[in-house]
PDB file of N, CA and C in Angstrom:
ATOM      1  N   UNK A   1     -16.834 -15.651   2.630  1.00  0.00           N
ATOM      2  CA  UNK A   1     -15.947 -14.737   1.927  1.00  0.00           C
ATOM      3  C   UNK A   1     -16.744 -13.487   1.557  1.00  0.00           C
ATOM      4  N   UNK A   2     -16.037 -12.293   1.925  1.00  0.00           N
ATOM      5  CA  UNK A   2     -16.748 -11.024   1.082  1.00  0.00           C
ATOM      6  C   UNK A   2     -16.714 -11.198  -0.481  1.00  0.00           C
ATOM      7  N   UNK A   3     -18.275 -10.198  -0.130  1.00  0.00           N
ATOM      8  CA  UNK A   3     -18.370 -10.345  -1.638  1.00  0.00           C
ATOM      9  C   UNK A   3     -16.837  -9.090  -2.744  1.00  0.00           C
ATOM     10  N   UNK A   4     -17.263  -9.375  -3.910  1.00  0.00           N
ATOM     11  CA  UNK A   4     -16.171  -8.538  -4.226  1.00  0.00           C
ATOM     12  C   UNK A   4     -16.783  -7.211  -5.090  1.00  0.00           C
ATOM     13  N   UNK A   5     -16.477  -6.089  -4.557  1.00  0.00           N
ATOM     14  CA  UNK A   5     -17.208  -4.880  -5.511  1.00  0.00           C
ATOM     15  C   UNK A   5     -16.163  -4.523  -6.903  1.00  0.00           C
ATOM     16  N   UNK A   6     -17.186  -4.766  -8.043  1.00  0.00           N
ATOM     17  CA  UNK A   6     -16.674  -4.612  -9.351  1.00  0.00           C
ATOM     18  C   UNK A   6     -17.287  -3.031  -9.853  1.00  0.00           C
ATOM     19  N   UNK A   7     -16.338  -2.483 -10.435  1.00  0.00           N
ATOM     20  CA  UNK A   7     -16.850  -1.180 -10.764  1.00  0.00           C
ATOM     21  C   UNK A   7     -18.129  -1.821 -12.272  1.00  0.00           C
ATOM     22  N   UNK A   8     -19.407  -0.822 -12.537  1.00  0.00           N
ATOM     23  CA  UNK A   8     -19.974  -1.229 -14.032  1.00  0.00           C
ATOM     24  C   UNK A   8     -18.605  -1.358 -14.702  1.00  0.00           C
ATOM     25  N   UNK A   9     -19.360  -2.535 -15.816  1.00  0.00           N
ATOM     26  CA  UNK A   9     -18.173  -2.323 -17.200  1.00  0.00           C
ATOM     27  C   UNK A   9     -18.527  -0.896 -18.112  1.00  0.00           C
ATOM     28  N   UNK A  10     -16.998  -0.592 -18.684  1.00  0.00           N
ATOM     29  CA  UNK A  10     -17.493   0.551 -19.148  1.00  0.00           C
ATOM     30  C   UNK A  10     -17.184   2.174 -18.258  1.00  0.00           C
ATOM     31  N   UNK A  11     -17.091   1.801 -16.788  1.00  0.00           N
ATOM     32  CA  UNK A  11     -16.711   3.068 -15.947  1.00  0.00           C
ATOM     33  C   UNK A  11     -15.393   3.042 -15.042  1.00  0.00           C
ATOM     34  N   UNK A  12     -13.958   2.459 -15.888  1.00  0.00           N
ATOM     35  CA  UNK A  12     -13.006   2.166 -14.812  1.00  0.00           C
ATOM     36  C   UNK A  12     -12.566   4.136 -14.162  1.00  0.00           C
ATOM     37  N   UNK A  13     -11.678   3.366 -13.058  1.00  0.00           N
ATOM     38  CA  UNK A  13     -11.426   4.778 -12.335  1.00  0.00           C
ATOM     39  C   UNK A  13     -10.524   5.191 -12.828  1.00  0.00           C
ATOM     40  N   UNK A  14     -10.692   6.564 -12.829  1.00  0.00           N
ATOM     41  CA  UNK A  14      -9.383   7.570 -13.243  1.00  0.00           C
ATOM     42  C   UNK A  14      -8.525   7.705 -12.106  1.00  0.00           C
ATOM     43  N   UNK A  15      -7.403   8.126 -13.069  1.00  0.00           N
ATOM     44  CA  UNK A  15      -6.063   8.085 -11.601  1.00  0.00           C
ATOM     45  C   UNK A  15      -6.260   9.870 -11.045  1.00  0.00           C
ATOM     46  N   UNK A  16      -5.386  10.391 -10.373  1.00  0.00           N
ATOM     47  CA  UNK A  16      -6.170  11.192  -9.376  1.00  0.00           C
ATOM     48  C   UNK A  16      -5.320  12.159 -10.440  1.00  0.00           C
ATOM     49  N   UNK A  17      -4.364  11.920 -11.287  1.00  0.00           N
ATOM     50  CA  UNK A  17      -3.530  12.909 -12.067  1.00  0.00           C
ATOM     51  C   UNK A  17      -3.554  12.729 -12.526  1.00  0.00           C
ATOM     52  N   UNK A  18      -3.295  13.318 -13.986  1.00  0.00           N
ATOM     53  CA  UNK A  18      -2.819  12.793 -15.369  1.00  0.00           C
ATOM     54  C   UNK A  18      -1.133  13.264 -15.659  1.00  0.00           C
ATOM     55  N   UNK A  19      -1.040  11.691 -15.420  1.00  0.00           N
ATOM     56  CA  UNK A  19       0.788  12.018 -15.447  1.00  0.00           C
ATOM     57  C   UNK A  19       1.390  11.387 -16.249  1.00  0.00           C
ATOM     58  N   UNK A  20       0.975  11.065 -17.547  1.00  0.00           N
ATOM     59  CA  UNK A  20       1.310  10.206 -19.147  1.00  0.00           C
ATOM     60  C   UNK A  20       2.302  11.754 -19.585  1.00  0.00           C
ATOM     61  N   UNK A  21       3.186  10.812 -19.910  1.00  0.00           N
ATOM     62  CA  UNK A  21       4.358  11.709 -20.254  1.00  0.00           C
ATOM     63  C   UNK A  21       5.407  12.394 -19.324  1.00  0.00           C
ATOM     64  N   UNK A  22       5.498  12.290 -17.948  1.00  0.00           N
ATOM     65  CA  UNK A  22       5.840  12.345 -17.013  1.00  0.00           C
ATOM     66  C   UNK A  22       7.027  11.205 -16.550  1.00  0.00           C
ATOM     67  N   UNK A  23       8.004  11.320 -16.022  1.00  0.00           N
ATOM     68  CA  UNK A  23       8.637  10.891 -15.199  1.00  0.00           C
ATOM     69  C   UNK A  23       7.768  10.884 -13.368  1.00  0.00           C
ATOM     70  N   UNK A  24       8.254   9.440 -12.622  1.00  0.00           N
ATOM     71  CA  UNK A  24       7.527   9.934 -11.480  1.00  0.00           C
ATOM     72  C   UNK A  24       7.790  10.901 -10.648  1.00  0.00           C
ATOM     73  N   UNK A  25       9.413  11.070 -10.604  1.00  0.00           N
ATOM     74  CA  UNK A  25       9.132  12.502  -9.820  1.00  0.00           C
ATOM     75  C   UNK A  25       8.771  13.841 -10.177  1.00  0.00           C
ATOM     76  N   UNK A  26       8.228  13.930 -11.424  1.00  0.00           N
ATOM     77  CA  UNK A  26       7.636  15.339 -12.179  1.00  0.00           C
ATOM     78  C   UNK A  26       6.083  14.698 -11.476  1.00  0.00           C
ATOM     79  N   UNK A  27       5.801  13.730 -11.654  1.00  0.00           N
ATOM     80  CA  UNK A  27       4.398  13.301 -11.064  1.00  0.00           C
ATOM     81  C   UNK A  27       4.041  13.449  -9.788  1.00  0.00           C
ATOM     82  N   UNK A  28       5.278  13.061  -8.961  1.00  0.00           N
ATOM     83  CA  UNK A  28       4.832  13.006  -7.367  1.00  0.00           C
ATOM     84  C   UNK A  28       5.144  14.726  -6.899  1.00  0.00           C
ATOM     85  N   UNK A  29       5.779  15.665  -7.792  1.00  0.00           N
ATOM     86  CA  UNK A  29       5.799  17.336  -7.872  1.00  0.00           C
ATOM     87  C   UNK A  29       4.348  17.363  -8.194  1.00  0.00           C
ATOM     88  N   UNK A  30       3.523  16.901  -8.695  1.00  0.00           N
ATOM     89  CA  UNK A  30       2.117  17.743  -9.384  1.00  0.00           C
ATOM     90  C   UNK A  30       1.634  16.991  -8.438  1.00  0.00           C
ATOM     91  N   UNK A  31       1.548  15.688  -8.167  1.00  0.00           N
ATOM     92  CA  UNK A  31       0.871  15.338  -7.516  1.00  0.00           C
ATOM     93  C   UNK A  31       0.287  16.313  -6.197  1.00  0.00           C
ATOM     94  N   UNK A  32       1.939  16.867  -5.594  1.00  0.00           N
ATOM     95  CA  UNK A  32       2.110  17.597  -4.094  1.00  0.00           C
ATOM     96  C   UNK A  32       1.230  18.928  -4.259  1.00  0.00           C
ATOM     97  N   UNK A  33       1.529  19.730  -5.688  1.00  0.00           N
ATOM     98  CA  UNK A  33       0.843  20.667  -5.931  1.00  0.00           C
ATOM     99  C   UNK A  33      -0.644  20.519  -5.598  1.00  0.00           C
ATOM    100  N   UNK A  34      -1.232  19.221  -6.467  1.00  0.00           N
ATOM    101  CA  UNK A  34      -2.553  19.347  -6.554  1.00  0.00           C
ATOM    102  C   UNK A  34      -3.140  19.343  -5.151  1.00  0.00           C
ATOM    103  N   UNK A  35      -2.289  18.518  -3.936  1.00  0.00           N
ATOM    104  CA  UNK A  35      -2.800  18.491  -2.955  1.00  0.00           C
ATOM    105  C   UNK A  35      -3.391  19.713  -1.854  1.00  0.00           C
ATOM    106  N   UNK A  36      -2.324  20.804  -2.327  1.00  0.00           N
ATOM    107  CA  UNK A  36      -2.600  22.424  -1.826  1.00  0.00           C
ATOM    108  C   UNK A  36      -3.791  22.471  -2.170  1.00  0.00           C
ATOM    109  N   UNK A  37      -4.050  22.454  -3.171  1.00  0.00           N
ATOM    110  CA  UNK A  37      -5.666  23.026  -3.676  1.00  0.00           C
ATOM    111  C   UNK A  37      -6.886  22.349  -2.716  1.00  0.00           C
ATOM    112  N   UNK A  38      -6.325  21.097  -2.446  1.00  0.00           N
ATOM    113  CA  UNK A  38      -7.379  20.452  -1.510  1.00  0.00           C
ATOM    114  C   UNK A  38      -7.570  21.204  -0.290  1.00  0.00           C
ATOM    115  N   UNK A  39      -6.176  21.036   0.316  1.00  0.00           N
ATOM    116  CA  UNK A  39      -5.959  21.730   1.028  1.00  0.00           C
ATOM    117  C   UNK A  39      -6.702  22.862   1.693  1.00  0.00           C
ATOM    118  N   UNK A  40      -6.133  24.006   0.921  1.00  0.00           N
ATOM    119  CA  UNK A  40      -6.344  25.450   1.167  1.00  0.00           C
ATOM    120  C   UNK A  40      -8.358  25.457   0.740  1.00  0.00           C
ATOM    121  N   UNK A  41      -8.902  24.482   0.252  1.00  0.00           N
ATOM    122  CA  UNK A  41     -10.312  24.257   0.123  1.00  0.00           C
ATOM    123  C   UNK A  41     -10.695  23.604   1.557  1.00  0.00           C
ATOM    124  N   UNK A  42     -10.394  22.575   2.215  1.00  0.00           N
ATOM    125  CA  UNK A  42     -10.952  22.524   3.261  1.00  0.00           C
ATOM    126  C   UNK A  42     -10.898  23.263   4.362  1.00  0.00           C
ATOM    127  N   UNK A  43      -9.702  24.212   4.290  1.00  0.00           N
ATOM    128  CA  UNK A  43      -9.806  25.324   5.236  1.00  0.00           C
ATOM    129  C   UNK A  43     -10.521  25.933   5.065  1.00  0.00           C
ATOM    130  N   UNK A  44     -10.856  26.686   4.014  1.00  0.00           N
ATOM    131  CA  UNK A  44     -12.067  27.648   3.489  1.00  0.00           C
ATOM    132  C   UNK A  44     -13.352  26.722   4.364  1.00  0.00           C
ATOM    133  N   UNK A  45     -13.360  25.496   4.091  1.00  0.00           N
ATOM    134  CA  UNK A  45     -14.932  24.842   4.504  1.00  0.00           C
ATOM    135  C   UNK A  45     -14.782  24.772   5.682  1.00  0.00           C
ATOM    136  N   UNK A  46     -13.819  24.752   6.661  1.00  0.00           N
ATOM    137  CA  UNK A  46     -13.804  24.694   7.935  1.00  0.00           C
ATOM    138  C   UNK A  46     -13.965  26.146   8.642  1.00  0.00           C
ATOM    139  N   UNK A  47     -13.328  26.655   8.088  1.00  0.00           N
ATOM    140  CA  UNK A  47     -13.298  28.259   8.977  1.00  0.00           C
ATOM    141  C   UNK A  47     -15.500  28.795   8.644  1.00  0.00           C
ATOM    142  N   UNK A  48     -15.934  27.772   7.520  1.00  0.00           N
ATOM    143  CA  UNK A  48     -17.006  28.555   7.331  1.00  0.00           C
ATOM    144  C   UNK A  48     -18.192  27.635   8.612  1.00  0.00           C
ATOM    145  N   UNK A  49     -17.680  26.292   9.119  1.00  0.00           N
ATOM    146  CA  UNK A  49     -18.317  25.134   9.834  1.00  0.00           C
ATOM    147  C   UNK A  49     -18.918  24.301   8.889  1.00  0.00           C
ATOM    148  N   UNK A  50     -18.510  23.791   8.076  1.00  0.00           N
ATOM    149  CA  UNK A  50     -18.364  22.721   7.154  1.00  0.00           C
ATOM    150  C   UNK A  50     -17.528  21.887   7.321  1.00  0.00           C
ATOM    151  N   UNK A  51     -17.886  21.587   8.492  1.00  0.00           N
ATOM    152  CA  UNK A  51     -16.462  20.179   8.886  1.00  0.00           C
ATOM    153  C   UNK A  51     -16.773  19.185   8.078  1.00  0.00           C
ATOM    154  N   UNK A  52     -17.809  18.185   7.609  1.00  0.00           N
ATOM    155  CA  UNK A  52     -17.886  17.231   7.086  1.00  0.00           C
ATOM    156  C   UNK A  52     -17.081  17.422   5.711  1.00  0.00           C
ATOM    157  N   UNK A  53     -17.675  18.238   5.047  1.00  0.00           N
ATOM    158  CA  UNK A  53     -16.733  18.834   3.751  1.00  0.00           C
ATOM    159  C   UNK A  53     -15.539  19.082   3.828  1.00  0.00           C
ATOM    160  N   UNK A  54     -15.260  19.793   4.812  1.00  0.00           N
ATOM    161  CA  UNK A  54     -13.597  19.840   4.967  1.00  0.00           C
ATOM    162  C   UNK A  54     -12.924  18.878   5.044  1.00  0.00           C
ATOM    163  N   UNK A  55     -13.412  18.273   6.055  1.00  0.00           N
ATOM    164  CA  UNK A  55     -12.849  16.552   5.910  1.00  0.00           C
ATOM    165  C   UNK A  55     -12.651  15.687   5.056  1.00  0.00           C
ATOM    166  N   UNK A  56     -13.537  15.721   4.031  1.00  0.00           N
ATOM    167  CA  UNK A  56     -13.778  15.080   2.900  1.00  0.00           C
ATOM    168  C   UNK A  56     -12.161  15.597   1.910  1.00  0.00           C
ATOM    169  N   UNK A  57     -11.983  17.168   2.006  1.00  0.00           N
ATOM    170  CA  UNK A  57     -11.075  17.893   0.926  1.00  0.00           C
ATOM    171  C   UNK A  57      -9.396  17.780   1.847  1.00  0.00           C
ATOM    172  N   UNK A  58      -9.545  17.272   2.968  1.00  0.00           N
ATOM    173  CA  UNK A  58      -8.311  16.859   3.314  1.00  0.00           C
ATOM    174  C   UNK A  58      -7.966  15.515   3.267  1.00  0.00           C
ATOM    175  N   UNK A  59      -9.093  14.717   3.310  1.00  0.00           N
ATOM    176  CA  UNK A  59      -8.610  13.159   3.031  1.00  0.00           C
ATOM    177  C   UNK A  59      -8.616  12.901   1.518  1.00  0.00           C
ATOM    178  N   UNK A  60      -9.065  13.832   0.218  1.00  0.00           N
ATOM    179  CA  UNK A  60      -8.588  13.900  -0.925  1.00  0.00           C
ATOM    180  C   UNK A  60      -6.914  14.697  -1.120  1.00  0.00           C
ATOM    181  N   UNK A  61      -6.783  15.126  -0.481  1.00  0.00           N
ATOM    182  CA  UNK A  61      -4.913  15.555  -0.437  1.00  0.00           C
ATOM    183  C   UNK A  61      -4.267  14.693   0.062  1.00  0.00           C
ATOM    184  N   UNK A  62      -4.908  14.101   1.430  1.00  0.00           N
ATOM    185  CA  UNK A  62      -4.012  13.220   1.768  1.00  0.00           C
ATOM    186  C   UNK A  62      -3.496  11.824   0.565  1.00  0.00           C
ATOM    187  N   UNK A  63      -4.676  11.160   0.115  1.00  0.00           N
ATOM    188  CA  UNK A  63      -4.716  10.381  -0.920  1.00  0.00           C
ATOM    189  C   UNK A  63      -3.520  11.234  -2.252  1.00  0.00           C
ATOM    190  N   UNK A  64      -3.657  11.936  -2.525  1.00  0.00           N
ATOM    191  CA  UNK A  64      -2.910  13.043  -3.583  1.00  0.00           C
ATOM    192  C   UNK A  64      -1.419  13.036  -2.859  1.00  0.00           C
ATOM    193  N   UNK A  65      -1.470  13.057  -1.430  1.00  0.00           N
ATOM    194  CA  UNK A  65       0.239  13.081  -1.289  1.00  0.00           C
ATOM    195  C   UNK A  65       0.699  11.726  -0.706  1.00  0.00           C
ATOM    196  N   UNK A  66      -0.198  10.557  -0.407  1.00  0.00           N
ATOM    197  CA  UNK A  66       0.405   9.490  -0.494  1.00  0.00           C
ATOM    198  C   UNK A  66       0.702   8.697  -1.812  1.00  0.00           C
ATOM    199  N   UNK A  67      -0.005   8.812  -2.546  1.00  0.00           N
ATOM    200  CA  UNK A  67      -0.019   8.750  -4.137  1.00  0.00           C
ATOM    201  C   UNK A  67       1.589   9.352  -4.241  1.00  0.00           C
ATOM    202  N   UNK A  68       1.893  10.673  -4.131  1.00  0.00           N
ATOM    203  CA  UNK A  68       2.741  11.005  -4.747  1.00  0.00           C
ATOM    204  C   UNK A  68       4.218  10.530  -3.639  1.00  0.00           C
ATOM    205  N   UNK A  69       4.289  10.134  -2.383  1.00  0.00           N
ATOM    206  CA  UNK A  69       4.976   9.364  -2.054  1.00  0.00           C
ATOM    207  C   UNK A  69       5.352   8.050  -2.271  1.00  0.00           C
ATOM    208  N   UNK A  70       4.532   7.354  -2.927  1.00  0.00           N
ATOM    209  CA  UNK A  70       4.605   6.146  -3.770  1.00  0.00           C
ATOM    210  C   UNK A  70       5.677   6.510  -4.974  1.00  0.00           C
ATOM    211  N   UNK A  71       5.196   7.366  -5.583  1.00  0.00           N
ATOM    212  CA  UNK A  71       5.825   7.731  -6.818  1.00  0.00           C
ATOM    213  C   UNK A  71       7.311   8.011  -6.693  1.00  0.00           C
ATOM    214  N   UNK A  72       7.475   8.933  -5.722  1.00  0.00           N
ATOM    215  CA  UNK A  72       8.872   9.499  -5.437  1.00  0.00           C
ATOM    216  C   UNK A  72       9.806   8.668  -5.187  1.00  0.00           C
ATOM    217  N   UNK A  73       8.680   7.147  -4.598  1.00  0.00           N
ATOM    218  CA  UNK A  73       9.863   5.916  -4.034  1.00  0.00           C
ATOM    219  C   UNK A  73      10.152   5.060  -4.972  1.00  0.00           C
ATOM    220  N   UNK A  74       9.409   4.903  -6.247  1.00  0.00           N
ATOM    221  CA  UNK A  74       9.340   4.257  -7.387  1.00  0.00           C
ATOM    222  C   UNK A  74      10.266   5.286  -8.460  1.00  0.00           C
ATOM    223  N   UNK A  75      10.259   6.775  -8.118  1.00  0.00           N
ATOM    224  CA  UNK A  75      11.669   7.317  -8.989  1.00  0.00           C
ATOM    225  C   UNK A  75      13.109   6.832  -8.563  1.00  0.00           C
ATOM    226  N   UNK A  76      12.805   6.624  -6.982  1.00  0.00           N
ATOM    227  CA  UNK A  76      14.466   6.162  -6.731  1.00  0.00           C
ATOM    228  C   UNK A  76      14.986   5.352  -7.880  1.00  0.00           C
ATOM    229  N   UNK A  77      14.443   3.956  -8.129  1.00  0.00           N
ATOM    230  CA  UNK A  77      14.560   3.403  -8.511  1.00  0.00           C
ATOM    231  C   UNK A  77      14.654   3.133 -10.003  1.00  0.00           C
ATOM    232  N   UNK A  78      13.784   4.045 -10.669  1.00  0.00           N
ATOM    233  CA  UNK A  78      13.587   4.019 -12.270  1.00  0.00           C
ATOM    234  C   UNK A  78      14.236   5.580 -12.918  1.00  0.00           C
ATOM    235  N   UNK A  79      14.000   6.153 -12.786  1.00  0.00           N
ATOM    236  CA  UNK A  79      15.428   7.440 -12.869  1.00  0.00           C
ATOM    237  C   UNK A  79      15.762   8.442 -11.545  1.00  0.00           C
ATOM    238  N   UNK A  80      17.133   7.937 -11.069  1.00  0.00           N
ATOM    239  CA  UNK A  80      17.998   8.340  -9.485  1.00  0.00           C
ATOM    240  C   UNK A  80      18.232   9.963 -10.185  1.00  0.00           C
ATOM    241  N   UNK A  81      17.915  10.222 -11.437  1.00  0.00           N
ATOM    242  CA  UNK A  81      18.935  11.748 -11.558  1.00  0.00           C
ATOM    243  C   UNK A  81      17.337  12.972 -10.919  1.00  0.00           C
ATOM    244  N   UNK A  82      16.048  12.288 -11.115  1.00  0.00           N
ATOM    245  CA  UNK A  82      15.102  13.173 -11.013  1.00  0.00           C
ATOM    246  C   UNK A  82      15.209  12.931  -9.267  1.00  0.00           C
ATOM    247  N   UNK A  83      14.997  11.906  -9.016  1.00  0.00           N
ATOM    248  CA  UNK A  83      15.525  11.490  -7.909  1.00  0.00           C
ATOM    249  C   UNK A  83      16.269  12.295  -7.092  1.00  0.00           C
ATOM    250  N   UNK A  84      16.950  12.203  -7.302  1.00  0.00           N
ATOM    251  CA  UNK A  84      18.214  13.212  -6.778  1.00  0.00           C
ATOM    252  C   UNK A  84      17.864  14.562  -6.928  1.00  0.00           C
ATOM    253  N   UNK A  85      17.345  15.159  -8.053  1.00  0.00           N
ATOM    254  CA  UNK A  85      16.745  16.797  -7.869  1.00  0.00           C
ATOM    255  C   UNK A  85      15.799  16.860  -6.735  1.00  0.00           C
ATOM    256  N   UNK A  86      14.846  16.138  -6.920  1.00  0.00           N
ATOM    257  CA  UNK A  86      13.394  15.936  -6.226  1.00  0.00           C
ATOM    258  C   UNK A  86      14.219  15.841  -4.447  1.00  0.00           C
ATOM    259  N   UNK A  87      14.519  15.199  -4.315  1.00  0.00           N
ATOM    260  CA  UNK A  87      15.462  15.136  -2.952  1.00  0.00           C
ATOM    261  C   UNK A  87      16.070  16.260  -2.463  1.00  0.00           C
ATOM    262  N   UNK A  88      16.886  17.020  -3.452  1.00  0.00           N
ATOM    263  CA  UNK A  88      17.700  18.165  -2.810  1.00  0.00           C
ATOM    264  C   UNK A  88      16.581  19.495  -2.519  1.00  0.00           C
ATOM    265  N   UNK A  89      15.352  19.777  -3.477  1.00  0.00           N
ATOM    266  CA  UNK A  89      14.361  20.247  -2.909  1.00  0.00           C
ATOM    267  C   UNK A  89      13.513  20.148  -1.644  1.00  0.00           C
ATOM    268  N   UNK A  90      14.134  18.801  -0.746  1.00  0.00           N
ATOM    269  CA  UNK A  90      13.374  18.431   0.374  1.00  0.00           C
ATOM    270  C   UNK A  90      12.160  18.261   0.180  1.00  0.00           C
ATOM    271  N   UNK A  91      11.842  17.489  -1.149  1.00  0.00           N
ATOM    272  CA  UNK A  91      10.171  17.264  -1.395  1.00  0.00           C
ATOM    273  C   UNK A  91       9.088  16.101  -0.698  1.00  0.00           C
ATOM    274  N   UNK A  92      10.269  15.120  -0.123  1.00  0.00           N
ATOM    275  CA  UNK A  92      10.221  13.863   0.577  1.00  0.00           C
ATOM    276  C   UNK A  92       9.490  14.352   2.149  1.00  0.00           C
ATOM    277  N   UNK A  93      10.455  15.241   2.636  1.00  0.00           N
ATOM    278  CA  UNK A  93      10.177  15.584   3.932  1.00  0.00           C
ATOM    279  C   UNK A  93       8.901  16.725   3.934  1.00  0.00           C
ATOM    280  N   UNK A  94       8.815  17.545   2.733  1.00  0.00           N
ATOM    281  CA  UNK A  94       7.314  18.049   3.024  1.00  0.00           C
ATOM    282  C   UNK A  94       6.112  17.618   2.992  1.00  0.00           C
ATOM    283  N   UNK A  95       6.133  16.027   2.053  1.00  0.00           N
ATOM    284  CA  UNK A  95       5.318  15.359   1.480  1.00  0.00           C
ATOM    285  C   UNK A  95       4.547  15.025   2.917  1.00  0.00           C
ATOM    286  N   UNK A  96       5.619  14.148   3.744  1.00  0.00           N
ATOM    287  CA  UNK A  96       5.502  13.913   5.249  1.00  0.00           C
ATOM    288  C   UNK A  96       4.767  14.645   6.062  1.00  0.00           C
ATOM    289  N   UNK A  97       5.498  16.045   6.070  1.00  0.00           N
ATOM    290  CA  UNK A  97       4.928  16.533   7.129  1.00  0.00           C
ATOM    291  C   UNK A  97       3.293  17.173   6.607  1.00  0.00           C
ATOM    292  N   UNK A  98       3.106  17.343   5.305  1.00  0.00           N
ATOM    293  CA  UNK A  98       1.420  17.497   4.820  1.00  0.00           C
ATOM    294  C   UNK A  98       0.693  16.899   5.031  1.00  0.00           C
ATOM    295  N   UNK A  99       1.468  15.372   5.511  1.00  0.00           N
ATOM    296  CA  UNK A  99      -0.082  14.094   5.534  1.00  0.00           C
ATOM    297  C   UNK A  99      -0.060  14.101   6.912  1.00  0.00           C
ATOM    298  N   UNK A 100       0.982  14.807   7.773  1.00  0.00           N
ATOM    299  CA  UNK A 100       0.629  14.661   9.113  1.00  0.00           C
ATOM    300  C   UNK A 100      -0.139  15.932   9.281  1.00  0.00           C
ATOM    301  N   UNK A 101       0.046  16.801   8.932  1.00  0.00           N
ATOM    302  CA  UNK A 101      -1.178  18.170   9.148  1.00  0.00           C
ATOM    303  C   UNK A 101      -2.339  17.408   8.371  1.00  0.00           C
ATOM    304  N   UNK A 102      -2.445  16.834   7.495  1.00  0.00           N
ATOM    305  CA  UNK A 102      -4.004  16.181   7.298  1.00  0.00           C
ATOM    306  C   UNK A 102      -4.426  15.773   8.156  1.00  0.00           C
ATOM    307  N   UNK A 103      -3.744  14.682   8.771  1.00  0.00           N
ATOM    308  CA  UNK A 103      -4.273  13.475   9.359  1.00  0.00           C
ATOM    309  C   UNK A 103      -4.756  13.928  10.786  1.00  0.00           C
ATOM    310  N   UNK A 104      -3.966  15.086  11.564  1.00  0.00           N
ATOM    311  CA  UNK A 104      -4.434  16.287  12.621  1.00  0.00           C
ATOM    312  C   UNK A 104      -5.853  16.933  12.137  1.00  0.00           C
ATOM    313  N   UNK A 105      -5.872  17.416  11.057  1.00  0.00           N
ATOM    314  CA  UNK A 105      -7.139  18.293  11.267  1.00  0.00           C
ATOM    315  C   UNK A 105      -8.238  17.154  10.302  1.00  0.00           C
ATOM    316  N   UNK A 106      -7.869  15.923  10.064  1.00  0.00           N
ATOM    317  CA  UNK A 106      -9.167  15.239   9.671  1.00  0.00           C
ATOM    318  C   UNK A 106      -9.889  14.822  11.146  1.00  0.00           C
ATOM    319  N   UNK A 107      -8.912  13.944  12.183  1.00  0.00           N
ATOM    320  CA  UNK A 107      -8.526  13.812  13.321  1.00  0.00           C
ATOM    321  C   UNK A 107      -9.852  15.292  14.284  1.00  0.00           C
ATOM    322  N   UNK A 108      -9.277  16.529  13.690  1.00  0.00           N
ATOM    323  CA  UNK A 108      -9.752  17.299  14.622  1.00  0.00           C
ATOM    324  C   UNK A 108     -11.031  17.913  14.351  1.00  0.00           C
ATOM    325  N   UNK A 109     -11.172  17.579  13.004  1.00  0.00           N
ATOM    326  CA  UNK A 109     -12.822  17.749  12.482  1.00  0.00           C
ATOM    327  C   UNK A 109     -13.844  17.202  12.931  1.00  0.00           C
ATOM    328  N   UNK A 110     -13.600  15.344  12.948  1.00  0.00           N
ATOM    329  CA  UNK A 110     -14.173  14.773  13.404  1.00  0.00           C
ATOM    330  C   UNK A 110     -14.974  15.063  14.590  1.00  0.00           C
ATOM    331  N   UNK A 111     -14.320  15.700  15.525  1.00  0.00           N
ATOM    332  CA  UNK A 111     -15.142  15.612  16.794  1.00  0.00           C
ATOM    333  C   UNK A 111     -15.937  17.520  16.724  1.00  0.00           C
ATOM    334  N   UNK A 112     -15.701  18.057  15.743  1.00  0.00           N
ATOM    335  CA  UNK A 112     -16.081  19.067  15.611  1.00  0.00           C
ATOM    336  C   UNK A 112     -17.524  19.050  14.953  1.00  0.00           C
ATOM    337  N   UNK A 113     -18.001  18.582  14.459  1.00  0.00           N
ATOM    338  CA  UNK A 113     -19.471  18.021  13.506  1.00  0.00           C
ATOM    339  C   UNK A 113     -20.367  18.024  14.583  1.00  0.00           C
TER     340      UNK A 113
END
């Protein structure tokens, strides 16, 4: 059996947002936001040939917008009215198509290093 990795006591992980006080689809909205920032940072590191880094700042968005696709699917369910806003914005379908432009240029970094 693998062994099992325990974080020290004393250092649990932080969540990637702070979304206390939040509904989830106000969460999986910040969440999407925060992911731009990753974003528009690994381009900067790529256009400079910092692929490893870049890579690194798109598989932190990606994490940031699957996170917040979790969330959006867990608002269906626990309030349909944010739900329902969050939806008519088409926030579902951009969420999508961001982790597939990640998953392309993590994909296309790789062989760029």
């Amino acid at each position: 059996e693998p062994m099992k990795i325990v974080s020290p006591v004393g250092k649990e992980c932080r969540p990637q947002l702070d979304c206390s006080g939040k509904t989830d689809a106000e969460c999986a909205v910040a969440l999407y936001h925060a992911s731009e920032k990753f974003i528009s940072e690994g381009q900067s590191l790529a256009d400079k040939e910092l692929y490893l880094s870049a890579r690194v700042e798109f598989m932190q968005a990606m994490t940031r917008l699957v996170e917040a696709e979790i969330r959006l699917e867990r608002a269906k369910t626990t309030n349909f009215e944010d739900y329902k806003i969050v939806t008519t914005l088409k926030l579902k379908s951009k969420i999508k198509e961001k982790i597939k432009f990640c998953e392309k240029k993590i994909f296309l970094l790789q062989w760029k290093r």
